[in-house]
N, C-alpha and C. Protein backbone atom coordinates (compact mmCIF):
# COMPACT_ATOMS: atom_id res chain seq x y z
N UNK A 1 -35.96 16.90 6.74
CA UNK A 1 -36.57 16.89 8.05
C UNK A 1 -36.32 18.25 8.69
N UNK A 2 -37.37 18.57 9.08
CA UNK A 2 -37.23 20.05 9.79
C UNK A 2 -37.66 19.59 11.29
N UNK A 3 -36.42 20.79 11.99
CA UNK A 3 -36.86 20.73 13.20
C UNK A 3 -36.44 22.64 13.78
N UNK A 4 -37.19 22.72 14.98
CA UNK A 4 -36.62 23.66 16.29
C UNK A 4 -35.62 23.88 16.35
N UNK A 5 -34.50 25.06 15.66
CA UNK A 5 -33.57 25.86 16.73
C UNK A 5 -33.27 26.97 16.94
N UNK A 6 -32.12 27.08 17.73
CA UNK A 6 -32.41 28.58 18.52
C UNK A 6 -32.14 29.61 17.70
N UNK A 7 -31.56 29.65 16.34
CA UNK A 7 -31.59 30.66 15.03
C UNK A 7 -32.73 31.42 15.14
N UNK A 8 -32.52 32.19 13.97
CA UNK A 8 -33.89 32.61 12.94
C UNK A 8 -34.79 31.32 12.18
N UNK A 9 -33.80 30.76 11.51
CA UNK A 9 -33.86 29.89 10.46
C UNK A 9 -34.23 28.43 10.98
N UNK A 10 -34.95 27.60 10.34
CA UNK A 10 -35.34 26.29 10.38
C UNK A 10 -34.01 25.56 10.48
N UNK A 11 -33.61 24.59 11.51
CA UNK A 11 -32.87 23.70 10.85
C UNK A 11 -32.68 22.61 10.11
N UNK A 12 -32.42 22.29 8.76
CA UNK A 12 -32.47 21.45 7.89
C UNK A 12 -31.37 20.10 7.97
N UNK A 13 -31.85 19.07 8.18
CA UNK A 13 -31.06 18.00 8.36
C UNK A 13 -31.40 17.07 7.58
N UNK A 14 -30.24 16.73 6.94
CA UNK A 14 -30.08 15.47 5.29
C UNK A 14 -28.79 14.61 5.80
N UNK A 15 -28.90 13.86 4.79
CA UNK A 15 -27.86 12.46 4.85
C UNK A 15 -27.61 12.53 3.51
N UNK A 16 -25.73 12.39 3.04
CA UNK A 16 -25.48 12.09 1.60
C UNK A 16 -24.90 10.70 2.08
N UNK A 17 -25.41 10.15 0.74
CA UNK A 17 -24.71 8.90 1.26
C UNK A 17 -24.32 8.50 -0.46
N UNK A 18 -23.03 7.68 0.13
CA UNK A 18 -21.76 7.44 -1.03
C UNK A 18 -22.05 6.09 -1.73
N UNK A 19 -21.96 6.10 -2.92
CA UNK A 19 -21.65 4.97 -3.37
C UNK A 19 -20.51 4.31 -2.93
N UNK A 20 -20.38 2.95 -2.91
CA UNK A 20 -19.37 2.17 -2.31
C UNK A 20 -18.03 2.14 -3.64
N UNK A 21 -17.00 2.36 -3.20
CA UNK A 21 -15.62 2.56 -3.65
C UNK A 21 -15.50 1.25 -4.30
N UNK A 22 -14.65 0.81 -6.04
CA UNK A 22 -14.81 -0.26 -6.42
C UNK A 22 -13.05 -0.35 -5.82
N UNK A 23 -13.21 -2.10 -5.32
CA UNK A 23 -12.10 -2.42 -5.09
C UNK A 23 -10.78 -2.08 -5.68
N UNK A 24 -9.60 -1.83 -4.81
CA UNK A 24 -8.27 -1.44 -5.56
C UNK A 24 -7.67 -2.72 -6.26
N UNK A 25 -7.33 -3.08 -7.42
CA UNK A 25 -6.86 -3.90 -7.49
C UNK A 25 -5.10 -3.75 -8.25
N UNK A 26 -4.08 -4.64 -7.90
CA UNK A 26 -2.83 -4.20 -8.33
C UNK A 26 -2.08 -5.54 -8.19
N UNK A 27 -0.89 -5.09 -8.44
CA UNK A 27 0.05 -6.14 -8.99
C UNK A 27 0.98 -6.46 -7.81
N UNK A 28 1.37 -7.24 -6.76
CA UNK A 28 2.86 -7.02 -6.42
C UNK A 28 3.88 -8.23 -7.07
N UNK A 29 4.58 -6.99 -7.60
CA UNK A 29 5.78 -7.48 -7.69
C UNK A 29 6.55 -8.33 -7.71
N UNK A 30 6.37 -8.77 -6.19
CA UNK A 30 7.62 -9.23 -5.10
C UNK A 30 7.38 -10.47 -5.38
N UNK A 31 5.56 -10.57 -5.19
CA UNK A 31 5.45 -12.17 -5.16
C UNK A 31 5.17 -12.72 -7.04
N UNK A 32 5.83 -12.22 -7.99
CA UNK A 32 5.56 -12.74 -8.88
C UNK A 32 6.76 -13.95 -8.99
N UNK A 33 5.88 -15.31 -9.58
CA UNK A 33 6.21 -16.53 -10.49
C UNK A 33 6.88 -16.66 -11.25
N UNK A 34 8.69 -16.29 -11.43
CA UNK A 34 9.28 -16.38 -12.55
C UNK A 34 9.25 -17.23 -13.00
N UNK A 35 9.26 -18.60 -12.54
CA UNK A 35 9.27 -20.19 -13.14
C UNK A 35 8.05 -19.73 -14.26
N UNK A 36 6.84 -19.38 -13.90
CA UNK A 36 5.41 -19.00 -14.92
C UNK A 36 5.57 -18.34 -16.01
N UNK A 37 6.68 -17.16 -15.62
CA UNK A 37 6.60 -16.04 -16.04
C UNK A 37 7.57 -16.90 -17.47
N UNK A 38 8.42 -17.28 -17.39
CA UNK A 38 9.64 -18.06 -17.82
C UNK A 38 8.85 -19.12 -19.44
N UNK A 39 8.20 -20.12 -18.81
CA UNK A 39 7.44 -20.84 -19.27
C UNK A 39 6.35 -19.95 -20.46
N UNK A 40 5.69 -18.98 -19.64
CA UNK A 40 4.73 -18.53 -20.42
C UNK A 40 5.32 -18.28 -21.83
N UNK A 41 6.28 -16.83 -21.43
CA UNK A 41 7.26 -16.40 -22.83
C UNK A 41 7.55 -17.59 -23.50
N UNK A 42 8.66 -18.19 -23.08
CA UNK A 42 8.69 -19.11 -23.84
C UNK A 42 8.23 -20.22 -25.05
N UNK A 43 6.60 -20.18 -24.49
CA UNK A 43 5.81 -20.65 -24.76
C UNK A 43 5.37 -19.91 -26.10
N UNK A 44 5.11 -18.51 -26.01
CA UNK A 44 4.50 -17.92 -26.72
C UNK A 44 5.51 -17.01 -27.91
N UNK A 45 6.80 -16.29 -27.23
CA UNK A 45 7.88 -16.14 -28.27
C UNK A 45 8.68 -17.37 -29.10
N UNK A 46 8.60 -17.53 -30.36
CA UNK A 46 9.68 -18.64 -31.18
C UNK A 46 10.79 -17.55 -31.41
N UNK A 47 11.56 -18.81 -32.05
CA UNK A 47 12.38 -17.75 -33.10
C UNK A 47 11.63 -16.88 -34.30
N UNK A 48 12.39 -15.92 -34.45
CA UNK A 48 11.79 -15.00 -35.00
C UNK A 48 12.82 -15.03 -36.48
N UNK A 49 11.37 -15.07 -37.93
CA UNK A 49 12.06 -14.82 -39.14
C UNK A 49 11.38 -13.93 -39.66
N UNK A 50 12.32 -12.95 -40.22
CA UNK A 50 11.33 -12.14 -40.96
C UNK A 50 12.47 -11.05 -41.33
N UNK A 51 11.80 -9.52 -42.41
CA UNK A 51 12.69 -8.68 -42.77
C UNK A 51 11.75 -7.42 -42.56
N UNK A 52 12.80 -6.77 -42.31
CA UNK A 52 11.74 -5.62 -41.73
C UNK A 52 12.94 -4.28 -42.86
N UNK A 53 11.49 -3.74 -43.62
CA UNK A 53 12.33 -2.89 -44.49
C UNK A 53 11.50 -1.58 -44.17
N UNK A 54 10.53 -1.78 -43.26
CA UNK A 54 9.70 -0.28 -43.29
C UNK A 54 9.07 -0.04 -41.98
N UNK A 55 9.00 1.04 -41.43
CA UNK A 55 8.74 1.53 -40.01
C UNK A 55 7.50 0.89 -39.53
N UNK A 56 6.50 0.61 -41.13
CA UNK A 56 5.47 -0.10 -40.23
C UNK A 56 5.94 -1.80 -40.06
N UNK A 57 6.83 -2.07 -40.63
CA UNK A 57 7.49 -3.42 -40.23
C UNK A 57 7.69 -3.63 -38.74
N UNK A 58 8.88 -2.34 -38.63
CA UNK A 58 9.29 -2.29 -37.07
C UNK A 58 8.29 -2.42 -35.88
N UNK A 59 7.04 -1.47 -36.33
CA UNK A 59 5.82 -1.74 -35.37
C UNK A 59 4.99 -3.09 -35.09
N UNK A 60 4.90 -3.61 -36.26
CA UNK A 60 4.50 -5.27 -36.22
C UNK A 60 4.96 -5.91 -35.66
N UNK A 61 6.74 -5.81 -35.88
CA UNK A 61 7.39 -6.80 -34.94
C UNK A 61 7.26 -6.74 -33.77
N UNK A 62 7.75 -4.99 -33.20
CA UNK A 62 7.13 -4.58 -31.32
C UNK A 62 6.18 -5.61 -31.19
N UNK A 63 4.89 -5.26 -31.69
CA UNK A 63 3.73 -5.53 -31.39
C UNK A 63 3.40 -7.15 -30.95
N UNK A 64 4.49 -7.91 -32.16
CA UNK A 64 4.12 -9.28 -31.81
C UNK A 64 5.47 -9.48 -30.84
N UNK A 65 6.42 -8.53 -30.57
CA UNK A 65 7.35 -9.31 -28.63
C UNK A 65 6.58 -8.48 -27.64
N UNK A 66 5.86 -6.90 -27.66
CA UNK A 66 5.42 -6.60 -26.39
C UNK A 66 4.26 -7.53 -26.13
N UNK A 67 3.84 -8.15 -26.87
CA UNK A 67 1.89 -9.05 -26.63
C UNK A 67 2.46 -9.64 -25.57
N UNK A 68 3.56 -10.74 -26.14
CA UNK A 68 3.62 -11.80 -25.08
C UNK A 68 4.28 -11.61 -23.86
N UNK A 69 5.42 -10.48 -23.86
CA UNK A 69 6.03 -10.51 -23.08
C UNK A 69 5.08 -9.74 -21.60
N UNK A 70 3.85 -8.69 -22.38
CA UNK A 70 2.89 -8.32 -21.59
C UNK A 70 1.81 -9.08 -20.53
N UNK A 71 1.67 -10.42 -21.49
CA UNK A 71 0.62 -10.94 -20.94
C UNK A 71 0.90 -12.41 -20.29
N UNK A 72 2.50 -12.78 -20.42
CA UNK A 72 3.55 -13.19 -19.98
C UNK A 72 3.11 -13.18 -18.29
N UNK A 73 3.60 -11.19 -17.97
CA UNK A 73 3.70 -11.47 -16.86
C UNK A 73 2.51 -10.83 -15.92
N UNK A 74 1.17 -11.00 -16.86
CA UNK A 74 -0.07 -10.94 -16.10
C UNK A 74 -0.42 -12.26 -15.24
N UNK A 75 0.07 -13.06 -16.23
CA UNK A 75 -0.08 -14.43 -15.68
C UNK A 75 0.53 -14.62 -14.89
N UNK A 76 1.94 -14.42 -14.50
CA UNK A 76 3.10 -14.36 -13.41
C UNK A 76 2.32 -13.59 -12.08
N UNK A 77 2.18 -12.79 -12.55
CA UNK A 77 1.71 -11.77 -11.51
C UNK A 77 0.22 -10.91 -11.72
N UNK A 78 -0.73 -11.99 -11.14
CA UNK A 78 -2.05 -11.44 -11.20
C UNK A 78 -1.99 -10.59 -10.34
N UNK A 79 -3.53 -9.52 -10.72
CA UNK A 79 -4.01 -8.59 -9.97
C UNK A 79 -4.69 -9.04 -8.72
N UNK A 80 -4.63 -8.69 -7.70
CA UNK A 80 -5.31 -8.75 -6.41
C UNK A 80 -6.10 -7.54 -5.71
N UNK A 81 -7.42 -8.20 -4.65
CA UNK A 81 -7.45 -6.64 -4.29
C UNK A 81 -7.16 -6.35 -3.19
N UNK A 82 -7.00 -5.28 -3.04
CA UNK A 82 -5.93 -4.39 -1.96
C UNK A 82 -7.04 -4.17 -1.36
N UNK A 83 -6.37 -4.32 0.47
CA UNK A 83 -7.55 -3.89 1.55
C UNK A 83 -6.87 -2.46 2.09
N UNK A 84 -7.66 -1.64 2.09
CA UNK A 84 -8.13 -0.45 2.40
C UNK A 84 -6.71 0.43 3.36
N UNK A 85 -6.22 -0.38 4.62
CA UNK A 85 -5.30 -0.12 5.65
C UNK A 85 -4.30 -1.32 5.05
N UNK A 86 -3.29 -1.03 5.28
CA UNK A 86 -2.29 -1.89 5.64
C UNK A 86 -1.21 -1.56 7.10
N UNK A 87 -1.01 -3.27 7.48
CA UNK A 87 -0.74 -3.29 8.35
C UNK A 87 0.79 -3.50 8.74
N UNK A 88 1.66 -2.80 9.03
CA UNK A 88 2.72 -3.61 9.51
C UNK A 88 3.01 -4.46 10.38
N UNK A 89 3.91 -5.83 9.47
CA UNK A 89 3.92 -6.23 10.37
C UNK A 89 4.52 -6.84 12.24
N UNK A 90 5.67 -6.26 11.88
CA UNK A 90 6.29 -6.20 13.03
C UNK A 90 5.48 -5.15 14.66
N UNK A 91 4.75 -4.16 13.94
CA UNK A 91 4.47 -3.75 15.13
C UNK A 91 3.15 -4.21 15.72
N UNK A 92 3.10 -4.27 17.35
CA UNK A 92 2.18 -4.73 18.01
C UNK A 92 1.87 -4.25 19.26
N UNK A 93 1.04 -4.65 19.81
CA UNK A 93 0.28 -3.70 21.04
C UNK A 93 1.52 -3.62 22.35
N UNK A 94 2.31 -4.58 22.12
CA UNK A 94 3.39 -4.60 23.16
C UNK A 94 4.36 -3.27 22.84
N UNK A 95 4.63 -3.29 21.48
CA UNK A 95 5.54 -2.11 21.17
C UNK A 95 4.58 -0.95 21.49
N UNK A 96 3.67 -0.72 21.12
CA UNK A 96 2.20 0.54 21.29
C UNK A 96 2.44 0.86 22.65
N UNK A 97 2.22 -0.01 23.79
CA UNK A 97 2.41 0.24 25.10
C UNK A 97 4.12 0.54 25.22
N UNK A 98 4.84 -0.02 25.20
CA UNK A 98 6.04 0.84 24.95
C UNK A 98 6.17 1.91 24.79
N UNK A 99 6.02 2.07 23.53
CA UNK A 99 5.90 3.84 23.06
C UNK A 99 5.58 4.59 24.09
N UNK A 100 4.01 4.52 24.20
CA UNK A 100 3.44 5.46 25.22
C UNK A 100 4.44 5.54 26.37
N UNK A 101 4.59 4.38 27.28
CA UNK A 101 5.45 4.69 28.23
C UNK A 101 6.57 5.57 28.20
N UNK A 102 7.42 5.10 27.19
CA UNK A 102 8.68 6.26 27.00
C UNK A 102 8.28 7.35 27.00
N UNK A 103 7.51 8.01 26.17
CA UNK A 103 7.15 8.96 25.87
C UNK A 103 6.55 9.77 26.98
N UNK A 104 5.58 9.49 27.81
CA UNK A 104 5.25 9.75 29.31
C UNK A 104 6.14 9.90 29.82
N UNK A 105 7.36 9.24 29.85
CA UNK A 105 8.23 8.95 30.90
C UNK A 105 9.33 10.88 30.22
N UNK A 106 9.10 10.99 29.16
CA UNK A 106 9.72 11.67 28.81
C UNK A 106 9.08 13.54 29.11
N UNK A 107 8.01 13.00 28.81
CA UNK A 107 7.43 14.39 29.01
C UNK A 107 7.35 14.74 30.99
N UNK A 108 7.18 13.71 31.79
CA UNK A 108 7.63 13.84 32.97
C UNK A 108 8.89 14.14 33.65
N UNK A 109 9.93 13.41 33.14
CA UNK A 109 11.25 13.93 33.04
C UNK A 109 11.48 15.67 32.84
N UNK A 110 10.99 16.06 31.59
CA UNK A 110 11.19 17.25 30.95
C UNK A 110 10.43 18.15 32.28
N UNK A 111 9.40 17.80 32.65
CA UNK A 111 8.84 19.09 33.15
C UNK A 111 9.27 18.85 34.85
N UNK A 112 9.51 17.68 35.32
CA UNK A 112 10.25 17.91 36.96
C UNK A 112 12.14 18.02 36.55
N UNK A 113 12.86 17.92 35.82
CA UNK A 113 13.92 18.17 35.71
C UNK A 113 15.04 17.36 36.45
N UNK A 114 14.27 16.62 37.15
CA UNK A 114 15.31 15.91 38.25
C UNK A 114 15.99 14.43 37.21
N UNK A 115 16.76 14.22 38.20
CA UNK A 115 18.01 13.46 37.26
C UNK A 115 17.47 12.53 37.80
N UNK A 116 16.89 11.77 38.45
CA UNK A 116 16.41 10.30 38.54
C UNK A 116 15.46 9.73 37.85
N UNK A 117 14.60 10.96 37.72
CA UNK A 117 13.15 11.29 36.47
C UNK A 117 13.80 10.77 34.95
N UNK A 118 15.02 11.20 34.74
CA UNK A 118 15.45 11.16 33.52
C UNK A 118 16.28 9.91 33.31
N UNK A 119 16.99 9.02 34.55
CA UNK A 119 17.22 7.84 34.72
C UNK A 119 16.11 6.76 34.05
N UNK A 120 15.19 6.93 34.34
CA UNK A 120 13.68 6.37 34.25
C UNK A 120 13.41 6.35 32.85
N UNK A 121 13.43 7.70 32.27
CA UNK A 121 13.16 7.87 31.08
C UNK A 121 13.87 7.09 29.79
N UNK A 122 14.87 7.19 30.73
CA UNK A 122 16.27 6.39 29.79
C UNK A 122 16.00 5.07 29.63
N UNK A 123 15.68 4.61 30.68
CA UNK A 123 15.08 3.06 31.09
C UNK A 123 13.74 2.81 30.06
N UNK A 124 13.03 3.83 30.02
CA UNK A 124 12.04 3.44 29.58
C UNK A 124 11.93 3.25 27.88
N UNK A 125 13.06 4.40 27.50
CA UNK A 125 13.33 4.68 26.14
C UNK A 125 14.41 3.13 25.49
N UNK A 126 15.26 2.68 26.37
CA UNK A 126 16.03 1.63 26.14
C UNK A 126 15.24 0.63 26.00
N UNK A 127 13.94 0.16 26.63
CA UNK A 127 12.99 -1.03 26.67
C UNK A 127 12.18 -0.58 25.52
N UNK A 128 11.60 0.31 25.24
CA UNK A 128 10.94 0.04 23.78
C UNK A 128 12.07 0.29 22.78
N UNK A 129 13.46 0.63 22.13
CA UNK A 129 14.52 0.55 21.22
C UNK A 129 14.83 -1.01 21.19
């Protein structure tokens, strides 16, 4: 689209527009299912017989404890998707207004110097701590 301005030059005006971001998806931790997690292995490691005389032995065996113990704790702990912001949760618009106040109260203090100004400040800094 061309239009009029006060340049030499035409001004040229476009729009890029983004493909949409594929969801984050991840693991926590915290909330994984050991009872699941427990069960699953269990389920899927026996006792183990066998003789291992050669390096590709050793790899077979890995191969058959990392499987389960891997997919063990997918099951324990599925992927979810993650929203964009996270929020904490303790803070809230009461603490927000807090803040500000102290902080006002502080930069007012600082620039009249008077000791009652800074009484205030103190007050104000003690109510949001």
């Amino acid at each position: 689209m061309l239009g009029d301005s006060f340049c030499d030059h035409r001004q040229i005006q476009f729009v890029i527009k983004q493909d949409k971001r594929p969801p984050n998806r991840r693991r926590n931790i915290k909330n994984t299912n050991w009872n699941t997690y427990e069960e699953e292995l269990g389920s899927k490691v026996g006792l183990w017989f066998g003789n291992i005389t050669t390096p590709a032995d050793i790899d077979r065996e890995l191969a058959k404890v990392n499987s389960p113990i891997i997919t063990s704790f997918e099951t324990a702990c599925p992927e979810r998707k993650v929203s964009g912001r996270q929020q904490i949760p303790w803070w809230n618009h009461e603490l927000k207004v807090l803040r500000q106040t102290a902080n006002k109260a502080f930069h007012t203090a600082y620039k009249s110097r008077s000791p009652d100004v800074w009484d205030k400040h103190r007050a104000a800094r003690k109510a949001f701590k």
